[in-house]
N, C-alpha and C. Protein backbone atom coordinates (compact mmCIF):
# COMPACT_ATOMS: atom_id res chain seq x y z
N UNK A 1 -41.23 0.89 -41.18
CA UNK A 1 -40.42 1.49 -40.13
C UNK A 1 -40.51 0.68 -38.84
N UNK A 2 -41.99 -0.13 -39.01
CA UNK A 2 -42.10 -0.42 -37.43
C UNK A 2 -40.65 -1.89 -37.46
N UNK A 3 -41.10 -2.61 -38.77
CA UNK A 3 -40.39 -4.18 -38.55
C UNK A 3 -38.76 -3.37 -37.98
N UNK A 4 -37.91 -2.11 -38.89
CA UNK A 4 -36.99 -1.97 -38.72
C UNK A 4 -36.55 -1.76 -36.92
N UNK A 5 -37.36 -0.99 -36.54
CA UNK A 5 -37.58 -0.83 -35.38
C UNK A 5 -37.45 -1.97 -34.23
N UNK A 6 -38.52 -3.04 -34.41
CA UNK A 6 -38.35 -4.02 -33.72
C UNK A 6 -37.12 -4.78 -34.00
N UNK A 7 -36.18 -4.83 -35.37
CA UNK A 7 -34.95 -5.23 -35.27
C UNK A 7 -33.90 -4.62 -35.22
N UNK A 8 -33.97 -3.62 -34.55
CA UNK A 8 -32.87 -2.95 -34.15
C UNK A 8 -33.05 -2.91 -33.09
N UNK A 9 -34.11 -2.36 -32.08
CA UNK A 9 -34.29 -2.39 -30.61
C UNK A 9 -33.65 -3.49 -29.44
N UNK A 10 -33.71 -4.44 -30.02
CA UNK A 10 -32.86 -5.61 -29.52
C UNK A 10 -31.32 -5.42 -29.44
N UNK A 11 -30.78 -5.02 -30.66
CA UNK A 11 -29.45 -5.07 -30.78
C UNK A 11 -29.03 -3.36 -29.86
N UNK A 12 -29.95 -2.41 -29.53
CA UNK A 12 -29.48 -1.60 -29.17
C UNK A 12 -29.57 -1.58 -27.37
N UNK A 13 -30.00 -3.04 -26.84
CA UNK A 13 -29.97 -3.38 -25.43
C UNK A 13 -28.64 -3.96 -25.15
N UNK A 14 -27.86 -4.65 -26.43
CA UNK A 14 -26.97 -5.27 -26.39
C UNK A 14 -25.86 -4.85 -25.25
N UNK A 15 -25.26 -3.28 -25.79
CA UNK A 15 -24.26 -2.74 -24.41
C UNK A 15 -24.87 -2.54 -23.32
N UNK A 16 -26.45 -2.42 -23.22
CA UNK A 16 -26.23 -2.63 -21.60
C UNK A 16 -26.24 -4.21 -20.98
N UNK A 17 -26.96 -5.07 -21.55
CA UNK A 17 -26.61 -6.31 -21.22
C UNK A 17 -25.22 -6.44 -20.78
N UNK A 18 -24.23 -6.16 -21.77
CA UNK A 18 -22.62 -6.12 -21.59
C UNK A 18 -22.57 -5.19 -20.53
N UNK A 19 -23.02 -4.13 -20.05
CA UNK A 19 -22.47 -3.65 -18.69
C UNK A 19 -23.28 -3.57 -17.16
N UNK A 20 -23.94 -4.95 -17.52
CA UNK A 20 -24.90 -5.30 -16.18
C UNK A 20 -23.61 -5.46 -15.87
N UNK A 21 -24.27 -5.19 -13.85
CA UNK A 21 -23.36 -5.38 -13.05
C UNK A 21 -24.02 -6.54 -12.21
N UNK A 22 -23.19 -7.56 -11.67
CA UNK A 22 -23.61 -8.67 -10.83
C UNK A 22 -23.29 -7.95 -9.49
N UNK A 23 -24.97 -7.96 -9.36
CA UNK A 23 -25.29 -7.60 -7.47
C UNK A 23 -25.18 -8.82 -6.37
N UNK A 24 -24.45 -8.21 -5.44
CA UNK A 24 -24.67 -9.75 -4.35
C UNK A 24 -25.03 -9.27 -3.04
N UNK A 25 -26.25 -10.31 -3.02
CA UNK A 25 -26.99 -9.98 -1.75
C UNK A 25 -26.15 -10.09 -0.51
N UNK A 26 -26.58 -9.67 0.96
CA UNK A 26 -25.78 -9.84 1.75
C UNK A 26 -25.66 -11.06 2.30
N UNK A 27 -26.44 -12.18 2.07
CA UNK A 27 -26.24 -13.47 2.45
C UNK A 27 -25.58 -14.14 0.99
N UNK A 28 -25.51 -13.98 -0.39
CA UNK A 28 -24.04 -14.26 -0.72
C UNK A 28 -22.52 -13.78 -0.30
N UNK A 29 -23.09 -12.11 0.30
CA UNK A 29 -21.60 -11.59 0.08
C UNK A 29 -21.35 -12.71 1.45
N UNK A 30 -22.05 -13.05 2.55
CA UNK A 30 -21.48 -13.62 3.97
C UNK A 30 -20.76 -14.48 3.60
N UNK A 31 -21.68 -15.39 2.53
CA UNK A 31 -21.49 -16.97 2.23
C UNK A 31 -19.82 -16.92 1.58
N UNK A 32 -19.80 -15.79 0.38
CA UNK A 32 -18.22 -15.51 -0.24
C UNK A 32 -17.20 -15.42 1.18
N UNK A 33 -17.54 -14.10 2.24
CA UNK A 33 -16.75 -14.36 3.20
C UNK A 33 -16.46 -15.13 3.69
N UNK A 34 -17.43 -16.17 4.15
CA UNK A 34 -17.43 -17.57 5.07
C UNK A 34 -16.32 -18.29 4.59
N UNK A 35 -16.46 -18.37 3.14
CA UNK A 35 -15.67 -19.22 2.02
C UNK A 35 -14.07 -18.81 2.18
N UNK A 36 -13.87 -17.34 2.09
CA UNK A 36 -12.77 -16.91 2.44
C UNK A 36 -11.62 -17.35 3.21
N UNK A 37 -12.12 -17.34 4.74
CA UNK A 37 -12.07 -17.22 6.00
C UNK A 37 -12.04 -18.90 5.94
N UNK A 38 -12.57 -19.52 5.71
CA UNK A 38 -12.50 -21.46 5.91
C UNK A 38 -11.27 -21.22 5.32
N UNK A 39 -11.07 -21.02 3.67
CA UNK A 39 -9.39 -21.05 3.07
C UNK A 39 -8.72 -20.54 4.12
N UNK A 40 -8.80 -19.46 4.05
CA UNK A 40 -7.73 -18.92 4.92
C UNK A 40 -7.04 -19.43 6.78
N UNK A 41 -8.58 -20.11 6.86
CA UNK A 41 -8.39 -21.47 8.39
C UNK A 41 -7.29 -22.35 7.56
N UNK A 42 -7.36 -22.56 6.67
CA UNK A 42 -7.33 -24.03 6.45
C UNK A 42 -5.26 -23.86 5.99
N UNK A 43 -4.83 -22.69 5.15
CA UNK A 43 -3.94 -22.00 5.07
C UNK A 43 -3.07 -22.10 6.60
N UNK A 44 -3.52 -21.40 7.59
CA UNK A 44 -3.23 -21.35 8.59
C UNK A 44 -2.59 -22.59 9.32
N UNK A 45 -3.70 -23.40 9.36
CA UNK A 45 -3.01 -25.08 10.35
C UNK A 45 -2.13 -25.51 9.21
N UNK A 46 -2.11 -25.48 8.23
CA UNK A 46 -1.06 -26.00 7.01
C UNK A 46 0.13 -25.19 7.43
N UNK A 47 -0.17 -23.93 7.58
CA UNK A 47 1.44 -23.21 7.99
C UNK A 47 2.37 -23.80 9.21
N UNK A 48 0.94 -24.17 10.17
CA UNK A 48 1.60 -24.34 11.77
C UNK A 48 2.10 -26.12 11.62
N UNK A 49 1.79 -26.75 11.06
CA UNK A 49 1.90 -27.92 11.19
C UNK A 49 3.57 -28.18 10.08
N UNK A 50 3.90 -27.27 8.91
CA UNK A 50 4.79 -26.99 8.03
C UNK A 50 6.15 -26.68 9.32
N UNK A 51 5.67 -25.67 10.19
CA UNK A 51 6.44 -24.99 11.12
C UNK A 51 7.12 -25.96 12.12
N UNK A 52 6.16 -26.90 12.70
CA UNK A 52 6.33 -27.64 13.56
C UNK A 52 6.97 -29.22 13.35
N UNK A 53 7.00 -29.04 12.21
CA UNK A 53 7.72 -30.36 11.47
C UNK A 53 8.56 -29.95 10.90
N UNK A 54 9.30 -28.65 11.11
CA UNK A 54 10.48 -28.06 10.01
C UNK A 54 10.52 -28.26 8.83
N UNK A 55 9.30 -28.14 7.71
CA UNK A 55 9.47 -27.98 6.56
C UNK A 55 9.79 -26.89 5.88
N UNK A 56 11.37 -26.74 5.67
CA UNK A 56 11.80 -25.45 5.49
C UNK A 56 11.38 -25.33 3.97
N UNK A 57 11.11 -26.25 3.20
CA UNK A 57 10.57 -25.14 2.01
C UNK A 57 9.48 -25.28 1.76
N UNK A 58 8.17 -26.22 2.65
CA UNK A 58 7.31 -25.66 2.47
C UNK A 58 6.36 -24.60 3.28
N UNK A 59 7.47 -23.86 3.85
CA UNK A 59 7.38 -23.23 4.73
C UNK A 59 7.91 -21.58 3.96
N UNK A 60 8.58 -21.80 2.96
CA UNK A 60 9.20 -20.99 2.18
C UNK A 60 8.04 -20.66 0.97
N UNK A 61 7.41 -21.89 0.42
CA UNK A 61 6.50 -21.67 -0.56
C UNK A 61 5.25 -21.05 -0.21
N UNK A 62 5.17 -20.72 1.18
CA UNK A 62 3.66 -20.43 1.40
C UNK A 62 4.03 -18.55 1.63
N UNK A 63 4.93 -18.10 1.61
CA UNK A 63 5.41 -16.50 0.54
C UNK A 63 5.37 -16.21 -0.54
N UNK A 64 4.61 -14.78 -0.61
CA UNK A 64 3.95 -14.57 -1.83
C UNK A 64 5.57 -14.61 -2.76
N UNK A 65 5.48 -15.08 -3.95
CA UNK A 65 6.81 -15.05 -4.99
C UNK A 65 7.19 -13.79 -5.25
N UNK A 66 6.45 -12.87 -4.75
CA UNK A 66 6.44 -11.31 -5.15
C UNK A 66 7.44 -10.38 -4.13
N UNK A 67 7.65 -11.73 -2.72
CA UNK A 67 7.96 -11.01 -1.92
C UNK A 67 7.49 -11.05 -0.54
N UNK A 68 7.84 -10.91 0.61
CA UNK A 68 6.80 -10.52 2.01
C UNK A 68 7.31 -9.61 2.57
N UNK A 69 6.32 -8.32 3.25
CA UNK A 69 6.67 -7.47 3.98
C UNK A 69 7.02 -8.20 5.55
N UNK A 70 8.29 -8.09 6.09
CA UNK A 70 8.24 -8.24 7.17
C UNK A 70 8.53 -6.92 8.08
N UNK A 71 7.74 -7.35 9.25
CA UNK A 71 7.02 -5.69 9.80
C UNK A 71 7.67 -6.04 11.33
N UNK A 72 7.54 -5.60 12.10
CA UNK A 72 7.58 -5.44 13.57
C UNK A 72 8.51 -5.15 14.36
N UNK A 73 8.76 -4.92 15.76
CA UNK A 73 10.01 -4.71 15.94
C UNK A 73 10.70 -3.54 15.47
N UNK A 74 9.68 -2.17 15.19
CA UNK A 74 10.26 -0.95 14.66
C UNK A 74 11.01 -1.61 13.41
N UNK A 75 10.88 -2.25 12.31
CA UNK A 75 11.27 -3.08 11.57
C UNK A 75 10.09 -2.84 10.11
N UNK A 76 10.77 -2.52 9.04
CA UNK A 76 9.51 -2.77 8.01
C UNK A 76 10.45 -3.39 6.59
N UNK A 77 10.64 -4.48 6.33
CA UNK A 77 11.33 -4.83 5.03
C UNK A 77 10.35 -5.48 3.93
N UNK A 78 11.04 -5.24 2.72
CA UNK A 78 9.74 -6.05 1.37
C UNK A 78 11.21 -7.38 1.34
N UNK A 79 11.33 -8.61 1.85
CA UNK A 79 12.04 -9.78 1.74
C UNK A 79 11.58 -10.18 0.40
N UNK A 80 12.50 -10.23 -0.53
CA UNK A 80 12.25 -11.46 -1.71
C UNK A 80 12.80 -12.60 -1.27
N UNK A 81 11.85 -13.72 -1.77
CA UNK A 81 11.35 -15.04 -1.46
C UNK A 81 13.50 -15.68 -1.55
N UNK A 82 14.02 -15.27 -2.72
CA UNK A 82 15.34 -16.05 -2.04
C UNK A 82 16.07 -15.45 -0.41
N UNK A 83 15.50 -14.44 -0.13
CA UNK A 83 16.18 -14.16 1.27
C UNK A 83 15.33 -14.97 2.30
N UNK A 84 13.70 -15.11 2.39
CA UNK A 84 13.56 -16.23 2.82
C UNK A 84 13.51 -17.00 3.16
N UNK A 85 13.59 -17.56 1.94
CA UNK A 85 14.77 -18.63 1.66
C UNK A 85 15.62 -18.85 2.45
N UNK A 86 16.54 -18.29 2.29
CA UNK A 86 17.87 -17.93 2.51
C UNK A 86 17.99 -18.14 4.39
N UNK A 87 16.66 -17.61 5.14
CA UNK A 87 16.31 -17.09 6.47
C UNK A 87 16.29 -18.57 6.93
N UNK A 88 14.88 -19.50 6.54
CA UNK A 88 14.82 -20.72 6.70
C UNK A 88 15.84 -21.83 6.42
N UNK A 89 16.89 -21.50 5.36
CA UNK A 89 17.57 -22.80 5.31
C UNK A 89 19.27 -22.42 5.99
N UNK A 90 18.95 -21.30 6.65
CA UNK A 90 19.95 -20.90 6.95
C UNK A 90 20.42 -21.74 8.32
N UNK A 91 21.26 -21.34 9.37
CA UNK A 91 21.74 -22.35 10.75
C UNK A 91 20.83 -21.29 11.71
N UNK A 92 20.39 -20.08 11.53
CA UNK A 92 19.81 -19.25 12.75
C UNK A 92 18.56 -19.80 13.10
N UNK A 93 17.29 -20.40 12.21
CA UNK A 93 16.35 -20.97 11.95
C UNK A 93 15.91 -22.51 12.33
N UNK A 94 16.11 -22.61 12.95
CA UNK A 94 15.29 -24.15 14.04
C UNK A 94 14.09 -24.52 14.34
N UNK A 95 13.40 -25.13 13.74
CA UNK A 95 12.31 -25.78 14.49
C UNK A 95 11.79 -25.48 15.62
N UNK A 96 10.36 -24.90 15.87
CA UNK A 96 10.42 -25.51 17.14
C UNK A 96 10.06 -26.65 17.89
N UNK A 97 10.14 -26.85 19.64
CA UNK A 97 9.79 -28.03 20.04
C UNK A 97 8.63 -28.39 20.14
N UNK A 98 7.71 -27.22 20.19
CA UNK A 98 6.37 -27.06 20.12
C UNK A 98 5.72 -25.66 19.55
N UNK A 99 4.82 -25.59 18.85
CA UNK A 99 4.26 -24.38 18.01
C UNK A 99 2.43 -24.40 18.00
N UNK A 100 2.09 -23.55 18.48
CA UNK A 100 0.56 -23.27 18.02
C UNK A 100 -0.11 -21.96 18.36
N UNK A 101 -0.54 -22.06 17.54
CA UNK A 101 -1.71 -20.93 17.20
C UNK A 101 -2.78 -20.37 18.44
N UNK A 102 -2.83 -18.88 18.99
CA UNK A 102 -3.75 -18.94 19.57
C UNK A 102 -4.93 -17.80 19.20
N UNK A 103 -6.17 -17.80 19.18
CA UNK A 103 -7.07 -16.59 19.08
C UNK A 103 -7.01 -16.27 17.79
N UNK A 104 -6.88 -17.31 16.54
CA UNK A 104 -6.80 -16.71 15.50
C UNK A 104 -7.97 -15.67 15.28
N UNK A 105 -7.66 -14.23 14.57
CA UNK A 105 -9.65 -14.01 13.89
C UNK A 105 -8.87 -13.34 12.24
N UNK A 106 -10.10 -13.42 12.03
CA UNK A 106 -9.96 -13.30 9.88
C UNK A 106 -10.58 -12.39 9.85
N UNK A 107 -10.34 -11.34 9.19
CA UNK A 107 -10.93 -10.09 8.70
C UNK A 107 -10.74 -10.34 7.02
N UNK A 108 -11.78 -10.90 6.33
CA UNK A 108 -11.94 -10.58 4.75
C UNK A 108 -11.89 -9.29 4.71
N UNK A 109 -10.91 -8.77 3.53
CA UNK A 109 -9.84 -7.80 3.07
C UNK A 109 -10.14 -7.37 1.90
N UNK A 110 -10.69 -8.17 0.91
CA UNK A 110 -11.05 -7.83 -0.18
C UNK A 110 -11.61 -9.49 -0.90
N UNK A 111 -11.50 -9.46 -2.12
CA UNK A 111 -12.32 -10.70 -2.80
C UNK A 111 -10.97 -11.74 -2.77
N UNK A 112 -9.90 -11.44 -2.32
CA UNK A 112 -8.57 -12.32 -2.22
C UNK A 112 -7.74 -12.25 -1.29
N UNK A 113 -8.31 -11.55 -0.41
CA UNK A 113 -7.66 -11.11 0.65
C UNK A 113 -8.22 -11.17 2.14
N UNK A 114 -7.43 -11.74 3.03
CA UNK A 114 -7.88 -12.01 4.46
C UNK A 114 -6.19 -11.63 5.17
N UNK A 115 -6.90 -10.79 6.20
CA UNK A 115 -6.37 -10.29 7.20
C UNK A 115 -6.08 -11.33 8.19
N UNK A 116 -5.42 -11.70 8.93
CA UNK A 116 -5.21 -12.97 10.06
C UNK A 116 -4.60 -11.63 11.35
N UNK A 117 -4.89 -11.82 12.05
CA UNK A 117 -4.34 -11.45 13.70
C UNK A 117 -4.71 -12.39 14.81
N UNK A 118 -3.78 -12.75 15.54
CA UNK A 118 -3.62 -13.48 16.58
C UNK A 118 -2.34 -13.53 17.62
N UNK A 119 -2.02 -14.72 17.86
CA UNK A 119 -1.27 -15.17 19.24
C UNK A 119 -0.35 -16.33 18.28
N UNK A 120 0.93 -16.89 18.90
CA UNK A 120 1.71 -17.72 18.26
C UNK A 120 2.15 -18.05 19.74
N UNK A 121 2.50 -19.34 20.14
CA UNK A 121 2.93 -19.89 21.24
C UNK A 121 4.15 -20.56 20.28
N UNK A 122 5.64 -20.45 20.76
CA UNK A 122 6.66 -20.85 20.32
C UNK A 122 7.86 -21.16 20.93
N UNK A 123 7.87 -22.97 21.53
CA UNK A 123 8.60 -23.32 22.27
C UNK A 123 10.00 -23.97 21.64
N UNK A 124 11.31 -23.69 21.56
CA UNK A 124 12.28 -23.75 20.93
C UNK A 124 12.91 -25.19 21.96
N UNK A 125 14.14 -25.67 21.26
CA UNK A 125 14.05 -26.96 21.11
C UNK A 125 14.86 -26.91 22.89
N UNK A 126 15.88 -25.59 23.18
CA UNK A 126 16.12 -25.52 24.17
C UNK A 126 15.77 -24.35 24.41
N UNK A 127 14.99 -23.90 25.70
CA UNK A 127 14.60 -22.88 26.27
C UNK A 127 13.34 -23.03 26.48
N UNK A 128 12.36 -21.95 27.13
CA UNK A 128 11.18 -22.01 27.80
C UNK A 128 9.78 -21.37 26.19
N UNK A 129 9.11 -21.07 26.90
CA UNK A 129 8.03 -21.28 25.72
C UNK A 129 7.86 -19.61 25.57
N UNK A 130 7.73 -19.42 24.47
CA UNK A 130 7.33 -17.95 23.77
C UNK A 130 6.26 -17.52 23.52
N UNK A 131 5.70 -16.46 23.91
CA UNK A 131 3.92 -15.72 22.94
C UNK A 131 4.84 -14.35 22.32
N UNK A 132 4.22 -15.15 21.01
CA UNK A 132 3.69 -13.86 20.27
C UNK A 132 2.71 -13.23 19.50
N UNK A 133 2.86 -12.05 19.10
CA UNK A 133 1.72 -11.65 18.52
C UNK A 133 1.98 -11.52 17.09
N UNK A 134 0.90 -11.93 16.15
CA UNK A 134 0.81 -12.03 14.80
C UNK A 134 -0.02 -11.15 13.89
N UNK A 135 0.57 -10.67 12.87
CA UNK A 135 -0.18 -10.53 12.03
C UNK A 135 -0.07 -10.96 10.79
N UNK A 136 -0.90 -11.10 9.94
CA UNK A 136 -0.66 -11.79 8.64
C UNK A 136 -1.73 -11.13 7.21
N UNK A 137 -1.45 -10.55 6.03
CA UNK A 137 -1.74 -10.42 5.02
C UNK A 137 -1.48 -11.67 4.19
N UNK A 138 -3.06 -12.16 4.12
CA UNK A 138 -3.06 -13.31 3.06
C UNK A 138 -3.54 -13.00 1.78
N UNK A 139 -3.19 -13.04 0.69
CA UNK A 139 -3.28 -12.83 -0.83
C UNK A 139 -3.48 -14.11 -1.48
N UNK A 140 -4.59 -14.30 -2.72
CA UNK A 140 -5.19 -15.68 -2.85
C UNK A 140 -4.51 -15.07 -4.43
N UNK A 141 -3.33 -15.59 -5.13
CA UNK A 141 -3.60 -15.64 -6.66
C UNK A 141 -3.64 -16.83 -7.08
N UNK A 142 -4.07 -16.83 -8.32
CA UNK A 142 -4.06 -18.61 -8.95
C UNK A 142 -4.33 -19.45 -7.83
N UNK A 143 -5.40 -19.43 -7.36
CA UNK A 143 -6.57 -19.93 -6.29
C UNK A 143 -4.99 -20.62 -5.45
N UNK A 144 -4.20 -19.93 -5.13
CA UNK A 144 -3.22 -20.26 -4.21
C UNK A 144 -2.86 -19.09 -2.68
N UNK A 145 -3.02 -19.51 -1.76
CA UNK A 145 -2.63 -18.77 -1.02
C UNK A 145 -1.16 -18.33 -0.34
N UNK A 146 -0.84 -17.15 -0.34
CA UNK A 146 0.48 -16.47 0.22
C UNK A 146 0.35 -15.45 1.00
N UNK A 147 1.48 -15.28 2.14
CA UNK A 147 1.47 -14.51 2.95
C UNK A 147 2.30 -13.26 2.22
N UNK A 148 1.52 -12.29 2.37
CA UNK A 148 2.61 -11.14 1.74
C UNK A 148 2.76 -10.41 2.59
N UNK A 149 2.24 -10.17 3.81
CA UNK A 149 3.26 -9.11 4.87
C UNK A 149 2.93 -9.96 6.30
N UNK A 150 3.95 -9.90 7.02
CA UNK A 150 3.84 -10.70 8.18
C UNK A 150 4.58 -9.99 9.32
N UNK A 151 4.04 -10.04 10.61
CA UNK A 151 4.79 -9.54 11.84
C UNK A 151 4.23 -10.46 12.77
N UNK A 152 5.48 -10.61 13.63
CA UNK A 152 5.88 -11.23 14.62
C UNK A 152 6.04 -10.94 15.88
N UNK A 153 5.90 -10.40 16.75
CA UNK A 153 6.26 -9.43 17.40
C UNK A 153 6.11 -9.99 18.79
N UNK A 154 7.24 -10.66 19.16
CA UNK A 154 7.41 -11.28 20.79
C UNK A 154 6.68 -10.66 22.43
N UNK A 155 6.42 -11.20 22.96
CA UNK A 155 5.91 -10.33 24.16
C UNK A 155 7.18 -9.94 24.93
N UNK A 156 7.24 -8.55 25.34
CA UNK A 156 7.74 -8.79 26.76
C UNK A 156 8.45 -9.78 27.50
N UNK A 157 9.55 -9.64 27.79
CA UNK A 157 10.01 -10.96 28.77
C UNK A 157 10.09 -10.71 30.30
N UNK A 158 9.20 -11.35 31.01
CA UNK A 158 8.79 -10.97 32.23
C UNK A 158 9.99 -11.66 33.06
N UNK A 159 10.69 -11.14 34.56
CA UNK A 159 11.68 -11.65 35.35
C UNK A 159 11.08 -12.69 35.93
């Protein structure tokens, strides 16, 4: 009874082996965030530099294919990627003369997900220079990053 014993005891650890759970300390979970948050930097100057050189479709590809919520402006739409599209290669859509980023901060969102809020400085090719305020839902699938909801939301225009 005993040999049977000792060969079965093994095989009856088997499902819990299969339902260990992987614990992560809080200096991995930081290190995962850190990791996050660099992509999601790095996402970011790729967008502004896309923007500022009028790359209208790769400026188009960095929307999730699923879609983007655009928000603001008492405004809430789910845009599929050909309207977009459609937004950027359209004649309303110009370049600007100057574009950058201000105060970005990253809020990790989940294990694929980073939050972006900030400032957008946006000087058009004629007229004076713009702030706005940003927000951004970044979604990581197929280790690719996309914006899936975005607002824009201009300041105030002071006299």
């Amino acid at each position: 009874m005993r040999r049977l014993t000792r060969r079965i005891a093994p095989l009856a650890l088997l499902p819990l082996a299969a339902c260990a759970v992987h614990v992560q300390t809080p200096a991995t979970q930081r290190a995962a965030a850190n990791a996050l948050v660099t992509e999601a930097q790095s996402f970011m100057q790729g967008y502004a530099a896309d923007l500022g050189e009028g790359r209208r479709d790769a400026i188009i590809a960095r929307y999730d294919p699923r879609g983007a919520y655009l928000v603001g402006h008492g405004r809430k739409q789910l845009m599929p990627v050909d309207s977009v599209a459609a937004v950027y290669h359209g004649s309303g859509w110009q370049p600007p003369a100057s574009f950058a980023w201000r105060d970005l901060s990253y809020e990790v969102a989940g294990p694929d997900a980073v939050v972006v809020t900030g400032l957008f400085d946006w000087t058009p090719r004629a007229g004076r220079a713009m702030t706005f305020s940003y927000t951004a839902l970044l979604l990581r699938r197929d280790g690719r990053w996309f914006i899936r909801l975005e607002d824009e939301s201009g300041a105030p225009q002071r006299n």
